[in-house]
C-alpha atoms as a PDB file:
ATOM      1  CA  UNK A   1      99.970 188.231  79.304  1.00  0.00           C
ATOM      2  CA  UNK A   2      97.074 186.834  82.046  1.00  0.00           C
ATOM      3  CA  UNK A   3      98.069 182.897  80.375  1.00  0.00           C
ATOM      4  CA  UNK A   4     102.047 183.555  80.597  1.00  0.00           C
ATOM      5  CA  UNK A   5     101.573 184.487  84.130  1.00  0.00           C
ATOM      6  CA  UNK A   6      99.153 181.512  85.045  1.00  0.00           C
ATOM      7  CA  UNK A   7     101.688 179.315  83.243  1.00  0.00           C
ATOM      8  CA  UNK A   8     104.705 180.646  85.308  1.00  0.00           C
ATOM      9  CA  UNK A   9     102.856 180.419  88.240  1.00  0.00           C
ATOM     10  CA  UNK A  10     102.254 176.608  87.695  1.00  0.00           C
ATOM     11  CA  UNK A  11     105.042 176.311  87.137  1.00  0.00           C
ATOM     12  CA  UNK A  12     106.932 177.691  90.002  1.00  0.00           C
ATOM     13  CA  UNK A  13     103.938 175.551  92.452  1.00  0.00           C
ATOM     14  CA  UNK A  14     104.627 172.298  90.907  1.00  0.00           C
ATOM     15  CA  UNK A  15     108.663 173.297  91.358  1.00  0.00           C
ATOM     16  CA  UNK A  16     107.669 173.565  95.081  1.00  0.00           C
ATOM     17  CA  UNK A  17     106.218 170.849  95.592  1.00  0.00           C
ATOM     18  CA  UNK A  18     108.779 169.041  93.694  1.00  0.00           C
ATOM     19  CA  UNK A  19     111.174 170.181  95.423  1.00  0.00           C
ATOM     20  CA  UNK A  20     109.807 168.633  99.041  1.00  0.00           C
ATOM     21  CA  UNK A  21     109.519 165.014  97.623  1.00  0.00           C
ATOM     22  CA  UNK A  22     112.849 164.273  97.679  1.00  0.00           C
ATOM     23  CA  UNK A  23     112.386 164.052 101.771  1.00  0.00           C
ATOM     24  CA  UNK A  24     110.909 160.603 102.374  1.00  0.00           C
ATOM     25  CA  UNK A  25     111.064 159.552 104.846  1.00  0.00           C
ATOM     26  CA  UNK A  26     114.184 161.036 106.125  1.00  0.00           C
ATOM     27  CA  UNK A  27     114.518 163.047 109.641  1.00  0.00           C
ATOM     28  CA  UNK A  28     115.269 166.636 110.037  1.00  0.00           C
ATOM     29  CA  UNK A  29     117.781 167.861 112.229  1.00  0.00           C
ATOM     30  CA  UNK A  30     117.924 171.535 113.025  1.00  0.00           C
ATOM     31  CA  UNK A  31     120.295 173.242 115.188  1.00  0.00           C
ATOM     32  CA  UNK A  32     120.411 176.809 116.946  1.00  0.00           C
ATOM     33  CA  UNK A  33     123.411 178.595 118.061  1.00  0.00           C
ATOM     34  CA  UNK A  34     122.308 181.826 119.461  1.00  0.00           C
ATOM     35  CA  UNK A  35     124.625 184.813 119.675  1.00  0.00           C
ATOM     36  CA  UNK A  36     127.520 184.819 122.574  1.00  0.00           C
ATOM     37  CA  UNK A  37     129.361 187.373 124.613  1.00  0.00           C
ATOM     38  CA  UNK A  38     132.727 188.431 122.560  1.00  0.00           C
ATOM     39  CA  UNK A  39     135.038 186.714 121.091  1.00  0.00           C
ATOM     40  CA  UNK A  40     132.832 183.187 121.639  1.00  0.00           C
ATOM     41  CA  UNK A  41     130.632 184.535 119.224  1.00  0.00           C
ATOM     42  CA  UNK A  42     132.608 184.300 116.271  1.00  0.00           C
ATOM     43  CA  UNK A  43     134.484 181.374 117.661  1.00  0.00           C
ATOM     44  CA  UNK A  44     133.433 178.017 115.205  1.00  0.00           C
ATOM     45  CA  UNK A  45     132.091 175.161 116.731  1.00  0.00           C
ATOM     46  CA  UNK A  46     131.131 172.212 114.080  1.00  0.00           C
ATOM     47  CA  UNK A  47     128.277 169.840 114.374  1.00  0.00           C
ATOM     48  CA  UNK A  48     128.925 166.424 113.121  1.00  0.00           C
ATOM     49  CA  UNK A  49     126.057 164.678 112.779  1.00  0.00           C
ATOM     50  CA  UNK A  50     125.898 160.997 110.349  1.00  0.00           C
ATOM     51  CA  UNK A  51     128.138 162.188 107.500  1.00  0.00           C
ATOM     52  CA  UNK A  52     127.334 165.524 108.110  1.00  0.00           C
ATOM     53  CA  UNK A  53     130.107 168.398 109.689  1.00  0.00           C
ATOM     54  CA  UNK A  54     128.389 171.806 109.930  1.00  0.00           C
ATOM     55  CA  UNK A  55     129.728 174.898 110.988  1.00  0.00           C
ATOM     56  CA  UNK A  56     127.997 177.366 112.988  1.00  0.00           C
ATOM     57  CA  UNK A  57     128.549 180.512 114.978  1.00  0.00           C
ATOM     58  CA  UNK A  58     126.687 182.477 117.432  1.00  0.00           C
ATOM     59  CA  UNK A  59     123.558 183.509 115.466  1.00  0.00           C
ATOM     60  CA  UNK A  60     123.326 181.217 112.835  1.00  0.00           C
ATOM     61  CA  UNK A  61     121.558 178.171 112.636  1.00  0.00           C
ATOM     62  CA  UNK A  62     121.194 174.666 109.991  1.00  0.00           C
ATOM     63  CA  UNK A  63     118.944 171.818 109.423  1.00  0.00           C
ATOM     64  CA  UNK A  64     120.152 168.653 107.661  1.00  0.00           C
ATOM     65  CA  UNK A  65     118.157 165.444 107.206  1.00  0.00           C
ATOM     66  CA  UNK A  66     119.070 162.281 108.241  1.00  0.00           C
ATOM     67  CA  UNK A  67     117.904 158.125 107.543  1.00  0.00           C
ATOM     68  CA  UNK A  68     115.617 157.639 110.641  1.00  0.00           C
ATOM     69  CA  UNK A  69     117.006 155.068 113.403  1.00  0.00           C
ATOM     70  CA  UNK A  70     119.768 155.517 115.669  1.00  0.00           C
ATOM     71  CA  UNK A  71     122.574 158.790 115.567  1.00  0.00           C
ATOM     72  CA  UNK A  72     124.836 160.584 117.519  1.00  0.00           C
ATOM     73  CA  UNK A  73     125.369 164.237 117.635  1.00  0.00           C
ATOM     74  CA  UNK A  74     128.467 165.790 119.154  1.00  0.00           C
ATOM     75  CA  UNK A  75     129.595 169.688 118.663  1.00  0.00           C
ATOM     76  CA  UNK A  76     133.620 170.075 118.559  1.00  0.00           C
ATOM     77  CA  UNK A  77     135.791 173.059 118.225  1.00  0.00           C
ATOM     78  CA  UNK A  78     138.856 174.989 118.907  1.00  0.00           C
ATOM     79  CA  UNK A  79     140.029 175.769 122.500  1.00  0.00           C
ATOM     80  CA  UNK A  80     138.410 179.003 123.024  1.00  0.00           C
ATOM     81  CA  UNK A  81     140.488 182.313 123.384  1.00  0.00           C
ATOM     82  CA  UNK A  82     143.517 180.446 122.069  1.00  0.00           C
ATOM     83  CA  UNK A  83     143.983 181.317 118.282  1.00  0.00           C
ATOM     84  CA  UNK A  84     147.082 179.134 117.550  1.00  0.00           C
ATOM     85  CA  UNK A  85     144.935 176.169 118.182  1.00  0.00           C
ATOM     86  CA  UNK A  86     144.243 174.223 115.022  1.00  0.00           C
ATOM     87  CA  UNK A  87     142.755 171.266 116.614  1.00  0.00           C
ATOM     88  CA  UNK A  88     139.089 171.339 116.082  1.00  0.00           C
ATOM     89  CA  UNK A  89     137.981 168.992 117.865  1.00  0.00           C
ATOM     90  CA  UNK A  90     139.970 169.888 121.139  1.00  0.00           C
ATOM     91  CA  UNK A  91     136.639 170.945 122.947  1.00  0.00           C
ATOM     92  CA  UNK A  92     133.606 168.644 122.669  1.00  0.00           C
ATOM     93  CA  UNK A  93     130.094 168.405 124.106  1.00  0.00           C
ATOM     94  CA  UNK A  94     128.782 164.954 125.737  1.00  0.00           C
ATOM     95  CA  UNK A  95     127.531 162.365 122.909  1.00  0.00           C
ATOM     96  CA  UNK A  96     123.561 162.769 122.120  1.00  0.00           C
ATOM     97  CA  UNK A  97     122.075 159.665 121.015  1.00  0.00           C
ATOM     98  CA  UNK A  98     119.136 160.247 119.052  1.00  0.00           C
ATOM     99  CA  UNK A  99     116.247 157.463 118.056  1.00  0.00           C
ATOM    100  CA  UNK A 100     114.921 159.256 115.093  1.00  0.00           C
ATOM    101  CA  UNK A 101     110.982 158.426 113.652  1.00  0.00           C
ATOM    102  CA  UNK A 102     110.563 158.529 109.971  1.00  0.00           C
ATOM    103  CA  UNK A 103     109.687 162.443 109.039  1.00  0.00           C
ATOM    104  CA  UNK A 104     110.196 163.245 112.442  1.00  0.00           C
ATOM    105  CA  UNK A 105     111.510 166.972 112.957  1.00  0.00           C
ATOM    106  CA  UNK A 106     113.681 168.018 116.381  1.00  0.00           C
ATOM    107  CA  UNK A 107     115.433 171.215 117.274  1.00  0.00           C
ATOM    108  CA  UNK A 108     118.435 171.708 119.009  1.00  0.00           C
ATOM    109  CA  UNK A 109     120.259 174.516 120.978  1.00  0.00           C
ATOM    110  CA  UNK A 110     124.301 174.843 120.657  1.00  0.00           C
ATOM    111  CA  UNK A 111     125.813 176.698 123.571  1.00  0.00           C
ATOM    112  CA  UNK A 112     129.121 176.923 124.639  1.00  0.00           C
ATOM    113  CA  UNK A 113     130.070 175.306 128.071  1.00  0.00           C
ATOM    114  CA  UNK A 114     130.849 177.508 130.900  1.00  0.00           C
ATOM    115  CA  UNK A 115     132.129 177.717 134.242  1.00  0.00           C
ATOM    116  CA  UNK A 116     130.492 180.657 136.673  1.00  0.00           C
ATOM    117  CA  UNK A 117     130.773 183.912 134.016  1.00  0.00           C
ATOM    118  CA  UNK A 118     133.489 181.831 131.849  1.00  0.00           C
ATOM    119  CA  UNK A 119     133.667 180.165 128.867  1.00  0.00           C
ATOM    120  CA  UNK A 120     135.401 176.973 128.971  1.00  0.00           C
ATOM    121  CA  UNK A 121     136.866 174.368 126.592  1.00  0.00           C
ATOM    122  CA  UNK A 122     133.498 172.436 125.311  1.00  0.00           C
ATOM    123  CA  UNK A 123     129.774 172.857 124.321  1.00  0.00           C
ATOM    124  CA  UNK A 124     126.223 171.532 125.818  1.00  0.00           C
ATOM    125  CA  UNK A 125     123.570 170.175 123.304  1.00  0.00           C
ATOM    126  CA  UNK A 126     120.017 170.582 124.915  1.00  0.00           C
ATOM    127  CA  UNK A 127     116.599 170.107 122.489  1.00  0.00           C
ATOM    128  CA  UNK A 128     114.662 173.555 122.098  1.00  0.00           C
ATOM    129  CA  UNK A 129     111.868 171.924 122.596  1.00  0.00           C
ATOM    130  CA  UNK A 130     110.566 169.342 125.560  1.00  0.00           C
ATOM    131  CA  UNK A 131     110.231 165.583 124.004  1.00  0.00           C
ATOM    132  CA  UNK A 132     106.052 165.118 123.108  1.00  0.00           C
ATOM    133  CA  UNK A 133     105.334 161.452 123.873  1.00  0.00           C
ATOM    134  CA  UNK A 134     104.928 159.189 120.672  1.00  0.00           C
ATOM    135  CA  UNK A 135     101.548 158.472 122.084  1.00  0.00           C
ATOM    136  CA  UNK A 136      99.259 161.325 121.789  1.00  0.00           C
ATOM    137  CA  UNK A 137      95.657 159.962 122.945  1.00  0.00           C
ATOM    138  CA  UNK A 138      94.327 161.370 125.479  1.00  0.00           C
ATOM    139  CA  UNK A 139      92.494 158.382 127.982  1.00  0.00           C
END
């Protein structure tokens, strides 16, 4: 019993680690759209990212990986409080530009735009995390 479980064990490890290598040297995008008031929380807003379109709502949250080099990200949806709209990519957020390091791993927030207390027809795209400088040592 003790050599099935070592054996299953070793299994499932080398799986894991398997299952990273497939990476390279790729980039990792990861985007955050935390929960909204109402309605705007269950309104879609799609990330399109390289060949990538991802749908989120308030609370969820993806990654995908991307070649390293240059990409844009820009967030779309549906006008807002107008449920006969169709077009999803009526609203839109500014163009992010990304320069992307081999490997390297960034985090964005999704919000929707607004205007005073109101929601209005687009989204902001603003890193989680303040930009560390590629250089690290310290003089």
């Amino acid at each position: 019993m003790l050599m099935i479980r070592s054996a299953v064990l070793v299994a499932v490890s080398s799986t894991a680690l398997l299952g990273q290598s497939w990476r390279g040297d790729r980039a990792q995008l990861c985007f955050d759209r935390p929960e909204s008031n109402g309605r705007m929380n269950i309104h879609e807003s799609w990330v399109h990212v390289s060949d990538y379109r991802v749908r989120l709502i308030g609370g969820q949250a993806a990654c995908v990986f991307v070649e390293p080099g240059s990409t844009e990200v820009i967030v779309t949806s549906a006008i807002p409080y107008n449920p006969p709209s169709a077009n999803q990519q009526a609203c839109k957020s500014p163009v992010t530009k990304l320069d992307l390091a081999p490997r390297e791993n960034r985090v964005f927030m999704i919000q929707p735009a607004v205007k005073g207390p109101t929601y209005v027809c687009g989204w902001r795209i603003q890193p989680a995390q303040p930009s560390k400088p590629k250089n690290t040592d310290l003089p």
